[in-house]
PDB file of N, CA and C in Angstrom:
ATOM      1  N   UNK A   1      -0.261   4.942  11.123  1.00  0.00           N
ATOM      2  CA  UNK A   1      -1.654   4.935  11.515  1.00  0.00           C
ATOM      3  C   UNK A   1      -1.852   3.890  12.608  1.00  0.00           C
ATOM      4  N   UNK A   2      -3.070   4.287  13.623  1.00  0.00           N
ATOM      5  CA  UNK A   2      -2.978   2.821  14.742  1.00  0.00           C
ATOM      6  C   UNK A   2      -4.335   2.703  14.039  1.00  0.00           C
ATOM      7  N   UNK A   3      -5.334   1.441  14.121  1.00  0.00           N
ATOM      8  CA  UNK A   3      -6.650   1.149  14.040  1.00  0.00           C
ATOM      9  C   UNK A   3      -6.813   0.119  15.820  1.00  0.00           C
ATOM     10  N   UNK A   4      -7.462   0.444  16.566  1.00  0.00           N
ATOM     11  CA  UNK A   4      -8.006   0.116  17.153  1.00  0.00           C
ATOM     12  C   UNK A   4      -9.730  -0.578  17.475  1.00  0.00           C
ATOM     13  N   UNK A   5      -9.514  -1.730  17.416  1.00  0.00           N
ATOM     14  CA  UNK A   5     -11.407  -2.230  17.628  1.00  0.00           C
ATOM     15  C   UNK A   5     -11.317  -3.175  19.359  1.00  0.00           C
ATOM     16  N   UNK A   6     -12.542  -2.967  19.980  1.00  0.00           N
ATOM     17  CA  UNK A   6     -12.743  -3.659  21.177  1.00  0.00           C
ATOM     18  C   UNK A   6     -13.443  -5.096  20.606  1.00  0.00           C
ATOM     19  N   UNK A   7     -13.991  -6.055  21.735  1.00  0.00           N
ATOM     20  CA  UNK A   7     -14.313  -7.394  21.034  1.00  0.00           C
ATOM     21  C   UNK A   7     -15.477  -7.313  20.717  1.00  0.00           C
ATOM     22  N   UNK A   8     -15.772  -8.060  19.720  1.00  0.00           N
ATOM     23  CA  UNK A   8     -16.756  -8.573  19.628  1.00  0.00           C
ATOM     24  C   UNK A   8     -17.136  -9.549  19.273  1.00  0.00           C
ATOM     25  N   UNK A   9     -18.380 -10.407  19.002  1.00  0.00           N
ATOM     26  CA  UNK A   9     -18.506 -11.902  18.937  1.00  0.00           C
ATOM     27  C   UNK A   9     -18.868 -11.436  16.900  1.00  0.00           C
ATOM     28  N   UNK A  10     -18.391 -12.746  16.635  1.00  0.00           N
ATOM     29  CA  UNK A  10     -18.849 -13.142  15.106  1.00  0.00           C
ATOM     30  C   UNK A  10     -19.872 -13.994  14.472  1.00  0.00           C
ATOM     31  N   UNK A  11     -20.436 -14.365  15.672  1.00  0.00           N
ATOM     32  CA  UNK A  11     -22.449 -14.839  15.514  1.00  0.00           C
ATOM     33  C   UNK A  11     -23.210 -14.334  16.458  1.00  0.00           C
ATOM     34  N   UNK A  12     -24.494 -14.351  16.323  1.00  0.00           N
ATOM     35  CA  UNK A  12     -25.511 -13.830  16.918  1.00  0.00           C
ATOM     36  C   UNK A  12     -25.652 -14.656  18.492  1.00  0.00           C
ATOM     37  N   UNK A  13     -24.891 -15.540  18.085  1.00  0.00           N
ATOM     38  CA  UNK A  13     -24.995 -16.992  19.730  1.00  0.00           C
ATOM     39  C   UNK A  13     -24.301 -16.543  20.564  1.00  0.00           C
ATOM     40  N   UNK A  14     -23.526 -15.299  19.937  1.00  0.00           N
ATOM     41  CA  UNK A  14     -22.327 -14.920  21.407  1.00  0.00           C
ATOM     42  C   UNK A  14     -20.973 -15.963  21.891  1.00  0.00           C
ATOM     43  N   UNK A  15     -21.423 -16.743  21.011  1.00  0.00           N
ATOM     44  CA  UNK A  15     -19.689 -18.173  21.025  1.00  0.00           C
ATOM     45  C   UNK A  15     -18.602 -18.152  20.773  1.00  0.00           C
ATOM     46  N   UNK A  16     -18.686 -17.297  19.344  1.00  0.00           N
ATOM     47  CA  UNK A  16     -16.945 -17.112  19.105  1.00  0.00           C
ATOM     48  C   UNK A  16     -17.024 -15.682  19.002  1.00  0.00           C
ATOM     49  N   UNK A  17     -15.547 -15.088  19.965  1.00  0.00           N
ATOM     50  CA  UNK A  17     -15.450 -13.958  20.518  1.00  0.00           C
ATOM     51  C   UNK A  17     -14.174 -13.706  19.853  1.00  0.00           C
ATOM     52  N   UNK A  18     -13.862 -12.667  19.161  1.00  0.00           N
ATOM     53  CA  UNK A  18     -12.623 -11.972  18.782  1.00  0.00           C
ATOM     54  C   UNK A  18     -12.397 -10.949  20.156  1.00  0.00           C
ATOM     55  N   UNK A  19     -11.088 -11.189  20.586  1.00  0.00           N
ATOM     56  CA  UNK A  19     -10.695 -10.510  21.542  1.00  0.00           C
ATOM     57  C   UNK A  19     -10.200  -8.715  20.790  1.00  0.00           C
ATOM     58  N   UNK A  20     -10.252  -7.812  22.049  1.00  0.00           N
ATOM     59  CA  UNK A  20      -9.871  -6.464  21.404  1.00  0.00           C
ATOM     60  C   UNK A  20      -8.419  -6.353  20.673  1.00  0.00           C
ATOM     61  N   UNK A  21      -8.334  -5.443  20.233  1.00  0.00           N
ATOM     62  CA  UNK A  21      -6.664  -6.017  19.443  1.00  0.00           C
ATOM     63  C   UNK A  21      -6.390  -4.577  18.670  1.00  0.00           C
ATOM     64  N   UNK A  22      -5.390  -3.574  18.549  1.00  0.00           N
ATOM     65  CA  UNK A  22      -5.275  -2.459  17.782  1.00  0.00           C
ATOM     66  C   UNK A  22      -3.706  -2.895  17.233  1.00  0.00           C
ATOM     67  N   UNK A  23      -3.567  -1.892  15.754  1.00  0.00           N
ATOM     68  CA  UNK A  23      -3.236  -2.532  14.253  1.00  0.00           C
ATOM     69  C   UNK A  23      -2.256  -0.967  14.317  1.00  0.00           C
ATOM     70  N   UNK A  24      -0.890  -1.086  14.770  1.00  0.00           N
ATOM     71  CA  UNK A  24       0.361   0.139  14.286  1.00  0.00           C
ATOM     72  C   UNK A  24       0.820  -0.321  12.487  1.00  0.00           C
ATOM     73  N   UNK A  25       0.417   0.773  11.848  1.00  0.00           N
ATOM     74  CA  UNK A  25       1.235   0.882  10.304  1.00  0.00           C
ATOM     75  C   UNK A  25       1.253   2.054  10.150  1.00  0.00           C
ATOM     76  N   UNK A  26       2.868   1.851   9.452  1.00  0.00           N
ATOM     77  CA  UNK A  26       3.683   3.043   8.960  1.00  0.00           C
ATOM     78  C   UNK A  26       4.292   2.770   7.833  1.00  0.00           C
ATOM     79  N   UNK A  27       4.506   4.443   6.961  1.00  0.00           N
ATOM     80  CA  UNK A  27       4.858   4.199   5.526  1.00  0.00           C
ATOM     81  C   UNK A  27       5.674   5.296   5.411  1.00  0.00           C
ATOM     82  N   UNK A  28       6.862   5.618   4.830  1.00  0.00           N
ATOM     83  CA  UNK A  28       8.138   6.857   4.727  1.00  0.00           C
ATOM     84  C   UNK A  28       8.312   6.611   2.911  1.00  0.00           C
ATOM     85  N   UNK A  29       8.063   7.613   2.254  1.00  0.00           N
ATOM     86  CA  UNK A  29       8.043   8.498   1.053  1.00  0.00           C
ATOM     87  C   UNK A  29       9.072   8.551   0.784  1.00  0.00           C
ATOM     88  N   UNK A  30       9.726   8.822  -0.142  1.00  0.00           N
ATOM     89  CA  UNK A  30      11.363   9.577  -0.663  1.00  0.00           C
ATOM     90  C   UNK A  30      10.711   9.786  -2.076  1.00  0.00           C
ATOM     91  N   UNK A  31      10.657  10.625  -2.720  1.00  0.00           N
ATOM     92  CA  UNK A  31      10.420  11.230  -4.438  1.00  0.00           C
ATOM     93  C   UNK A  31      11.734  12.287  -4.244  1.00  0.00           C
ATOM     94  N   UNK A  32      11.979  11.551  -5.302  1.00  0.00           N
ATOM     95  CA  UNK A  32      13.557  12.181  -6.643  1.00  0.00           C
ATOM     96  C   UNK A  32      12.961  13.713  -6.779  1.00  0.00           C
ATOM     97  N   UNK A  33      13.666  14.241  -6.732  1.00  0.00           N
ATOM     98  CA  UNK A  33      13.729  15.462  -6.894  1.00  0.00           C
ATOM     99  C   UNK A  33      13.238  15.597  -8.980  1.00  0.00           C
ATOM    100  N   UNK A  34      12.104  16.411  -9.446  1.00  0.00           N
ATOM    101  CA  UNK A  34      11.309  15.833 -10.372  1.00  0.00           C
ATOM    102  C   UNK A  34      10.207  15.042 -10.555  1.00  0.00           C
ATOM    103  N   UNK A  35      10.209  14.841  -9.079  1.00  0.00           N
ATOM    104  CA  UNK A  35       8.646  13.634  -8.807  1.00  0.00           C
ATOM    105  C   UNK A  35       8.399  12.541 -10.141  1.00  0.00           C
ATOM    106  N   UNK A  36       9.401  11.779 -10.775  1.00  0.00           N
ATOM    107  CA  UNK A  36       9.669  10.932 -11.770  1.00  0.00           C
ATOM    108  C   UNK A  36       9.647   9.923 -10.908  1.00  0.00           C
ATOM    109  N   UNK A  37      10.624   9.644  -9.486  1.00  0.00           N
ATOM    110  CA  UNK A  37      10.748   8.234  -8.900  1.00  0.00           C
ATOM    111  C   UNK A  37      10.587   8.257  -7.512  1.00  0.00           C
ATOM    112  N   UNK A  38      10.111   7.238  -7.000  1.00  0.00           N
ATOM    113  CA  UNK A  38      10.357   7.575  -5.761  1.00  0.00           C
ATOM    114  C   UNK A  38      10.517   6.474  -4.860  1.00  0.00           C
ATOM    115  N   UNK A  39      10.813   6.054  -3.631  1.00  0.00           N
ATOM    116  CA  UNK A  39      11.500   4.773  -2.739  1.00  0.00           C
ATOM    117  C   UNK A  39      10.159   5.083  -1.443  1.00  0.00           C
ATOM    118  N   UNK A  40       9.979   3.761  -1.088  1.00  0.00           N
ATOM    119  CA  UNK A  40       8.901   4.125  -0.203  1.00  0.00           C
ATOM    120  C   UNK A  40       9.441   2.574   0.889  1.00  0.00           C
ATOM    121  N   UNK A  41       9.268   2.601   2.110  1.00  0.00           N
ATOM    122  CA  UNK A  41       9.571   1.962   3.526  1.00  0.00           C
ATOM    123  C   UNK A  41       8.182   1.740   4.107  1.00  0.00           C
ATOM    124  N   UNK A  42       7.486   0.554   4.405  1.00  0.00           N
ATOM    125  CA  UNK A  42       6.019   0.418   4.611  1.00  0.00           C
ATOM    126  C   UNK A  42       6.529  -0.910   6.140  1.00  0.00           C
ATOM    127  N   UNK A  43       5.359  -0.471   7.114  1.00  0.00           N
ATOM    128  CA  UNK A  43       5.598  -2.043   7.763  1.00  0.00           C
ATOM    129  C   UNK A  43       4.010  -1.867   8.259  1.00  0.00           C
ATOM    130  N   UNK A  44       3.086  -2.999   8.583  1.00  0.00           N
ATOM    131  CA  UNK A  44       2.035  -3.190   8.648  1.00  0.00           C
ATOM    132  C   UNK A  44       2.367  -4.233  10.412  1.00  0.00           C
ATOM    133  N   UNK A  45       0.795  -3.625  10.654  1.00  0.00           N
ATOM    134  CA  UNK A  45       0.839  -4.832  12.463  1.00  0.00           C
ATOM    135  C   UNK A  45       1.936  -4.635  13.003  1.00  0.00           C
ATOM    136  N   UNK A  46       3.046  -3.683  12.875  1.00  0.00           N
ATOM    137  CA  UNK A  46       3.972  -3.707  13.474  1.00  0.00           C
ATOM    138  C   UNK A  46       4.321  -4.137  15.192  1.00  0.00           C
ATOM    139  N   UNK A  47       3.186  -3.883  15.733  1.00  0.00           N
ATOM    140  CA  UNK A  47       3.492  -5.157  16.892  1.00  0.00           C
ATOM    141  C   UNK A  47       2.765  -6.373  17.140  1.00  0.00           C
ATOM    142  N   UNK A  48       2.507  -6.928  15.758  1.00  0.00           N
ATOM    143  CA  UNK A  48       2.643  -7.997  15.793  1.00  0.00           C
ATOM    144  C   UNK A  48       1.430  -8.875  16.444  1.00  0.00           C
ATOM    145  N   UNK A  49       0.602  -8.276  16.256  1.00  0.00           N
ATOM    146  CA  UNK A  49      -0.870  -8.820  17.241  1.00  0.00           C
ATOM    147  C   UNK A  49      -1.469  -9.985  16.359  1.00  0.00           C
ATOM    148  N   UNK A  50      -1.815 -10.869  17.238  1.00  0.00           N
ATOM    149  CA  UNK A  50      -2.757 -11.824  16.666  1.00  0.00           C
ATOM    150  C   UNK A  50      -4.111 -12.103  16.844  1.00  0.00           C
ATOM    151  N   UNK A  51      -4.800 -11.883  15.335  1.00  0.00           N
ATOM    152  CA  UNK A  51      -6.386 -11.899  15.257  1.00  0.00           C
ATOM    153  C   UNK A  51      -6.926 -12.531  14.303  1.00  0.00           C
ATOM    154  N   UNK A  52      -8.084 -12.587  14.215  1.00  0.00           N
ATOM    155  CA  UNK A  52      -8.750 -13.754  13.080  1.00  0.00           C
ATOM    156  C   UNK A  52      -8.619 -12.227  12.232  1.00  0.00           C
ATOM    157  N   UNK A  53      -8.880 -12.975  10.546  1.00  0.00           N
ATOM    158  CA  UNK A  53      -9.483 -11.765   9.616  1.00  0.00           C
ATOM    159  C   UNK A  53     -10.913 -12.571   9.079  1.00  0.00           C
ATOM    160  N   UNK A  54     -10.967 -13.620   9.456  1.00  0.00           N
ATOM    161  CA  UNK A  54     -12.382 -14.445   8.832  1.00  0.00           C
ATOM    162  C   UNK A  54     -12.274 -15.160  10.049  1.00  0.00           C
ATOM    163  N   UNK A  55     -13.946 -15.645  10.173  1.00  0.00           N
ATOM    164  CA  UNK A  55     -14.082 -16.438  11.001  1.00  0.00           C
ATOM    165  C   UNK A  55     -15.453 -17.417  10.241  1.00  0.00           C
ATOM    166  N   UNK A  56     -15.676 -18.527  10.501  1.00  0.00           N
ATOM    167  CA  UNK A  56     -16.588 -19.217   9.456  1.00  0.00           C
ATOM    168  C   UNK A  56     -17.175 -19.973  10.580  1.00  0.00           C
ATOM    169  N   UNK A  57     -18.378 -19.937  11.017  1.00  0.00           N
ATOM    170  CA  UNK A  57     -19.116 -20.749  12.193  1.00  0.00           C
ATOM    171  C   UNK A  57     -20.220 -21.624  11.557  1.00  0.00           C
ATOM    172  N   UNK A  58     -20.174 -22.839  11.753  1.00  0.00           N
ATOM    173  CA  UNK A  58     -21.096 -23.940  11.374  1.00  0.00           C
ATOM    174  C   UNK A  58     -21.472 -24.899  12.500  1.00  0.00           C
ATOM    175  N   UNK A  59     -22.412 -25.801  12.044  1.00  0.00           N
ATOM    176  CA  UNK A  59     -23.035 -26.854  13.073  1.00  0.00           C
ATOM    177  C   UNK A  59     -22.311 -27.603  13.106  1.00  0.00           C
ATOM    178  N   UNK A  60     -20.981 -27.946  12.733  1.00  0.00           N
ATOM    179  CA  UNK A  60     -19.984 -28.904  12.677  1.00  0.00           C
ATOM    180  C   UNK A  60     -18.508 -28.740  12.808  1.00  0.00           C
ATOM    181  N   UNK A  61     -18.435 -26.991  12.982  1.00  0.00           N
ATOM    182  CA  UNK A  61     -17.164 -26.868  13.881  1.00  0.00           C
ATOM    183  C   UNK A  61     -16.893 -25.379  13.001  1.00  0.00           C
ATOM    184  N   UNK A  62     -15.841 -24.486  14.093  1.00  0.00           N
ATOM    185  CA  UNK A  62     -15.568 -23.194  13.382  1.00  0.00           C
ATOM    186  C   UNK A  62     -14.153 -23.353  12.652  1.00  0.00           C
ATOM    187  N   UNK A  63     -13.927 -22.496  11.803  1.00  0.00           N
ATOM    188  CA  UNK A  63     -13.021 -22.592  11.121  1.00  0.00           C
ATOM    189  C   UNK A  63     -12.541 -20.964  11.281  1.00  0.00           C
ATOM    190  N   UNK A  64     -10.879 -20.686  11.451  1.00  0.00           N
ATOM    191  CA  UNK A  64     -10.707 -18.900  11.389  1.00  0.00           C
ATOM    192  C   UNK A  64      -9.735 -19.172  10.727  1.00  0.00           C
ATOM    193  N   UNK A  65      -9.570 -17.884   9.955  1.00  0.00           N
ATOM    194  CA  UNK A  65      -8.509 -17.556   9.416  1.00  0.00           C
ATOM    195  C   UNK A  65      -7.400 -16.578  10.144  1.00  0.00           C
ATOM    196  N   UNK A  66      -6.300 -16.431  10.484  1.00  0.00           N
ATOM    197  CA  UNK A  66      -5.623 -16.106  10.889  1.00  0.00           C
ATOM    198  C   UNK A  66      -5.043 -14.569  10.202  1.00  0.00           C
ATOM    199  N   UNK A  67      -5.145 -13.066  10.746  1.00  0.00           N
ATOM    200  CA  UNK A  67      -4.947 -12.451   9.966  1.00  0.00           C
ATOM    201  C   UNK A  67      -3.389 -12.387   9.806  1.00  0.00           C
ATOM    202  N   UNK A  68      -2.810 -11.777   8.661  1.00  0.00           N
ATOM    203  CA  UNK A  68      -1.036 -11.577   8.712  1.00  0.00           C
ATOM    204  C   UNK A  68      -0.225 -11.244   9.317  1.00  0.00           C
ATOM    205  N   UNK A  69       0.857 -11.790   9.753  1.00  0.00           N
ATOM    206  CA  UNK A  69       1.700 -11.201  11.096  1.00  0.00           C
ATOM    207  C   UNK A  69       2.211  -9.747  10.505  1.00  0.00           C
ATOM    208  N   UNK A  70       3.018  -9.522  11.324  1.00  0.00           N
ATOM    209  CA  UNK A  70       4.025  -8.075  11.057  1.00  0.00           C
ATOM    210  C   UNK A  70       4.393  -8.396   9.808  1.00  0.00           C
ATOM    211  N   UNK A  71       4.698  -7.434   9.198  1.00  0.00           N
ATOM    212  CA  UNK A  71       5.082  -7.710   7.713  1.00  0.00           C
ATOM    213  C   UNK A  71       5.958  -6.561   7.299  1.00  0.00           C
ATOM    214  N   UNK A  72       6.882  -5.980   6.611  1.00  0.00           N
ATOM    215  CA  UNK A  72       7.716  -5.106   5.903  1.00  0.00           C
ATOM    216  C   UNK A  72       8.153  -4.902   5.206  1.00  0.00           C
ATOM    217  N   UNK A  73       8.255  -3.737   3.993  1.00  0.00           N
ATOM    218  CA  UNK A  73       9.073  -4.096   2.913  1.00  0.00           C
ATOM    219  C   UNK A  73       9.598  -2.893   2.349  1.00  0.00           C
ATOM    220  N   UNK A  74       9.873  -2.879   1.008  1.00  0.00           N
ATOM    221  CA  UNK A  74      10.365  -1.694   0.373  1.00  0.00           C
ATOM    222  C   UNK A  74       9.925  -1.595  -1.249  1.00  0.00           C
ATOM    223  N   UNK A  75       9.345  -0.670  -1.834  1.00  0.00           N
ATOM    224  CA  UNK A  75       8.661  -0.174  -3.217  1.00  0.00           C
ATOM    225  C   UNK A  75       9.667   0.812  -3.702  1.00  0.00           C
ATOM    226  N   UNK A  76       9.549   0.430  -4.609  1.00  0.00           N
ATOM    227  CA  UNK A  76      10.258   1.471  -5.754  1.00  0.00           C
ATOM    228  C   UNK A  76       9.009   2.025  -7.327  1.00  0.00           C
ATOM    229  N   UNK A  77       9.202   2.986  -7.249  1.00  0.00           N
ATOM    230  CA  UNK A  77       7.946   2.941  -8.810  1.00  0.00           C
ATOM    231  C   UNK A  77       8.429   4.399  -9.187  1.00  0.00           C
ATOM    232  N   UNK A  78       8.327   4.391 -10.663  1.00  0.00           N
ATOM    233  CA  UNK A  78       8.302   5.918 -11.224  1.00  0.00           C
ATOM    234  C   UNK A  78       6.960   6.264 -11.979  1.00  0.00           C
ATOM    235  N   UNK A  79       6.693   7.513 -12.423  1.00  0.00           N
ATOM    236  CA  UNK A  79       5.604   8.111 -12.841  1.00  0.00           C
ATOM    237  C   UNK A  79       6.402   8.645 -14.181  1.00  0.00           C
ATOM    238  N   UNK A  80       5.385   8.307 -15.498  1.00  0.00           N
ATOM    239  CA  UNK A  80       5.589   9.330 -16.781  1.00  0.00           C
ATOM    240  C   UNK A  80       4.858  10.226 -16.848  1.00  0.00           C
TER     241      UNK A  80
END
């Protein structure tokens, strides 16, 4: 999936500006033949963009949170 957003500011003052920034994730399936188990391949932000996921604006200074870099992994789970 891509998610794409253009900027926008995170107060009404127009001060702190999140720049535009779009979000590549992908996920690959494998189920066992029986649909009992199955192996799954996930990677998120895959290129790796950097953006706030919070941003906290006060009269005494902003504070952001940094959202998660690229990330990847691997799941395993079965169904009864």
């Amino acid at each position: 999936t891509y998610f794409y957003t253009d900027s926008y500011y995170w107060e009404p003052d127009n001060r702190v500006e999140q720049d535009a920034y779009g979000l590549l994730n992908a996920q690959v399936k494998w189920t066992a033949p029986g649909e009992n188990y199955y192996v799954r391949v996930f990677g998120r932000n895959l290129t790796d963009e950097e953006y706030f996921s919070q941003v906290t604006v006060t009269n005494t200074g902003d504070l952001g949170g940094a959202a998660p870099p690229r990330t990847y992994g691997i799941g395993v789970g079965c169904t009864f």
